[in-house]
Protein backbone atom coordinates (compact mmCIF):
# COMPACT_ATOMS: atom_id res chain seq x y z
CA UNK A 1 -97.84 114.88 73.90
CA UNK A 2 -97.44 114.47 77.76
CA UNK A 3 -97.09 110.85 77.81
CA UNK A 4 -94.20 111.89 75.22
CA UNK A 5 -92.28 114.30 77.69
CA UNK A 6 -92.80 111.65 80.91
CA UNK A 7 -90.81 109.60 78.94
CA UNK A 8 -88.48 111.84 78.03
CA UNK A 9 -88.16 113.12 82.11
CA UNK A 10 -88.37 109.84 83.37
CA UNK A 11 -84.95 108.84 80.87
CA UNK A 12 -83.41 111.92 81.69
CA UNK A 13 -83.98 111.83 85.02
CA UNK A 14 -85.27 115.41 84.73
CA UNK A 15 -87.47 116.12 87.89
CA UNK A 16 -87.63 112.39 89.00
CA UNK A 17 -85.17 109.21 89.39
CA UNK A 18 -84.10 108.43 86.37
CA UNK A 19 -86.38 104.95 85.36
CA UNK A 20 -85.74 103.32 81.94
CA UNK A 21 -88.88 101.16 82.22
CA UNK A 22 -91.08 104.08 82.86
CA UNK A 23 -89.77 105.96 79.97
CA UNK A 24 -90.05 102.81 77.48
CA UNK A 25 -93.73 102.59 79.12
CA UNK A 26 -94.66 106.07 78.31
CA UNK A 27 -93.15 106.37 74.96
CA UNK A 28 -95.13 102.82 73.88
CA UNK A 29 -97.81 104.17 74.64
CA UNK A 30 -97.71 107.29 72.32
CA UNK A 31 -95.17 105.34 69.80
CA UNK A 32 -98.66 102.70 69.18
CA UNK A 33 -100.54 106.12 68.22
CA UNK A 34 -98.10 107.11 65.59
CA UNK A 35 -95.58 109.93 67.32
CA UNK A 36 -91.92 109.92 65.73
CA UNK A 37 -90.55 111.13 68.34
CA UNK A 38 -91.80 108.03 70.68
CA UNK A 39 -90.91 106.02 68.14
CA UNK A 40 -87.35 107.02 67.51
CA UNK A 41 -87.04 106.79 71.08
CA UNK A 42 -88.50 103.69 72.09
CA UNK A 43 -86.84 101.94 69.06
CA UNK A 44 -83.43 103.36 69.99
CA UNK A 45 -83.85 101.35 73.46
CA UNK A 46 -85.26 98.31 72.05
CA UNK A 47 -82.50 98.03 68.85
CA UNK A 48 -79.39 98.46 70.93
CA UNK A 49 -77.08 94.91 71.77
CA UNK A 50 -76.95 95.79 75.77
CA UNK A 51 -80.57 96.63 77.99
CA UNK A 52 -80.54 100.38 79.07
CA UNK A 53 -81.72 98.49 81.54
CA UNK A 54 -82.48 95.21 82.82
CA UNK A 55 -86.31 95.91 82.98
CA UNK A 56 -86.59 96.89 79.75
CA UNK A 57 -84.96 94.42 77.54
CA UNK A 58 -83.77 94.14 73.96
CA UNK A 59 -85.33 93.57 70.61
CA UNK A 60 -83.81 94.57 67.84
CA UNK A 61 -86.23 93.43 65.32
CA UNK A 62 -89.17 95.78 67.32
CA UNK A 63 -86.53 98.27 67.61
CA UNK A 64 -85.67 98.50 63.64
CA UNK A 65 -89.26 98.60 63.08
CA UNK A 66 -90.20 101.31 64.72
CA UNK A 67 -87.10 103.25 63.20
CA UNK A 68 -88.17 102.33 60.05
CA UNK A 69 -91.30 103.93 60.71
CA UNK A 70 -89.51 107.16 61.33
CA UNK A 71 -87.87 107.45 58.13
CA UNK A 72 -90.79 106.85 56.60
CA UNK A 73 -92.04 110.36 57.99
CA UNK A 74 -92.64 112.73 55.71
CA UNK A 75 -92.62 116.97 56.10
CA UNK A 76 -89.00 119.21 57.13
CA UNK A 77 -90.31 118.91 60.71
CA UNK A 78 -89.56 115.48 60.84
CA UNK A 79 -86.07 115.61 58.90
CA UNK A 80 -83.30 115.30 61.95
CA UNK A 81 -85.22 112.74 63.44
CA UNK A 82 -85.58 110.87 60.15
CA UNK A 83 -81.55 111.18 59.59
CA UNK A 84 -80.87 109.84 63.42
CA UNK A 85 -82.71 107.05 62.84
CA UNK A 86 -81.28 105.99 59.24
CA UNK A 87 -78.39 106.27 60.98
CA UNK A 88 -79.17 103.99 63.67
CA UNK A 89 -80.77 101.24 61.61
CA UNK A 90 -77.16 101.79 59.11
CA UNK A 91 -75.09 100.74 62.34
CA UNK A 92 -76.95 97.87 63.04
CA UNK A 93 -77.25 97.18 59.86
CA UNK A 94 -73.47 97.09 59.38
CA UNK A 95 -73.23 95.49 62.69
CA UNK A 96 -74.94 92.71 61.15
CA UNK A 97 -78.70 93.42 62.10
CA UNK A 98 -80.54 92.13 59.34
CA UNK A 99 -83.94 93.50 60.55
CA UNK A 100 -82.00 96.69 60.09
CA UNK A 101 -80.62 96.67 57.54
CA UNK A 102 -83.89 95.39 55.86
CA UNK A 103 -86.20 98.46 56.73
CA UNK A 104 -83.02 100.75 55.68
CA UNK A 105 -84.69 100.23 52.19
CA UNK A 106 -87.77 101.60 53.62
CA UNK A 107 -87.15 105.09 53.45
């Protein structure tokens, strides 16, 4: 998905200044249609104690969510993103998340 790699460019800073809120923009917008990879992404800014930036602030509950949806994915291609985000949602959920460590049962 395009909207998928803006994101990705626009975190990295790949080609263009590097702009959190633009990334969490374009990765929303494919994340609401169901793309893991969006999804992982977006929820790893949204779950995570400190803003990546202070445009785009927390939520961890909307962040564990969306995890949560991403180790719900099934097929091999989705595997290492599946694993990343189990272990995401286990560190909150250790850190005391309880969102987190709620939807770790989801998988």
């Amino acid at each position: 998905m395009a909207q998928h790699n803006l994101g990705l460019c626009h975190a990295g800073g790949e080609g263009l200044l590097q702009n959190f809120s633009e990334a969490a923009r374009y990765y929303r917008l494919v994340a609401d249609q169901g793309f893991p990879s969006s999804q992982f992404h977006l929820g790893e800014m949204l779950i995570r104690a400190t803003p990546v930036d202070e445009r785009v602030p927390t939520d961890p509950r909307a962040g564990a969510k969306l995890l949560s949806r991403v180790v719900q994915c099934e097929g091999a291609e989705h595997e290492p993103l599946r694993l990343k985000a189990l272990e995401l949602l286990r560190k909150h959920a250790d850190q005391g998340e309880v969102v987190a460590a709620c939807c770790i049962g989801c998988g």
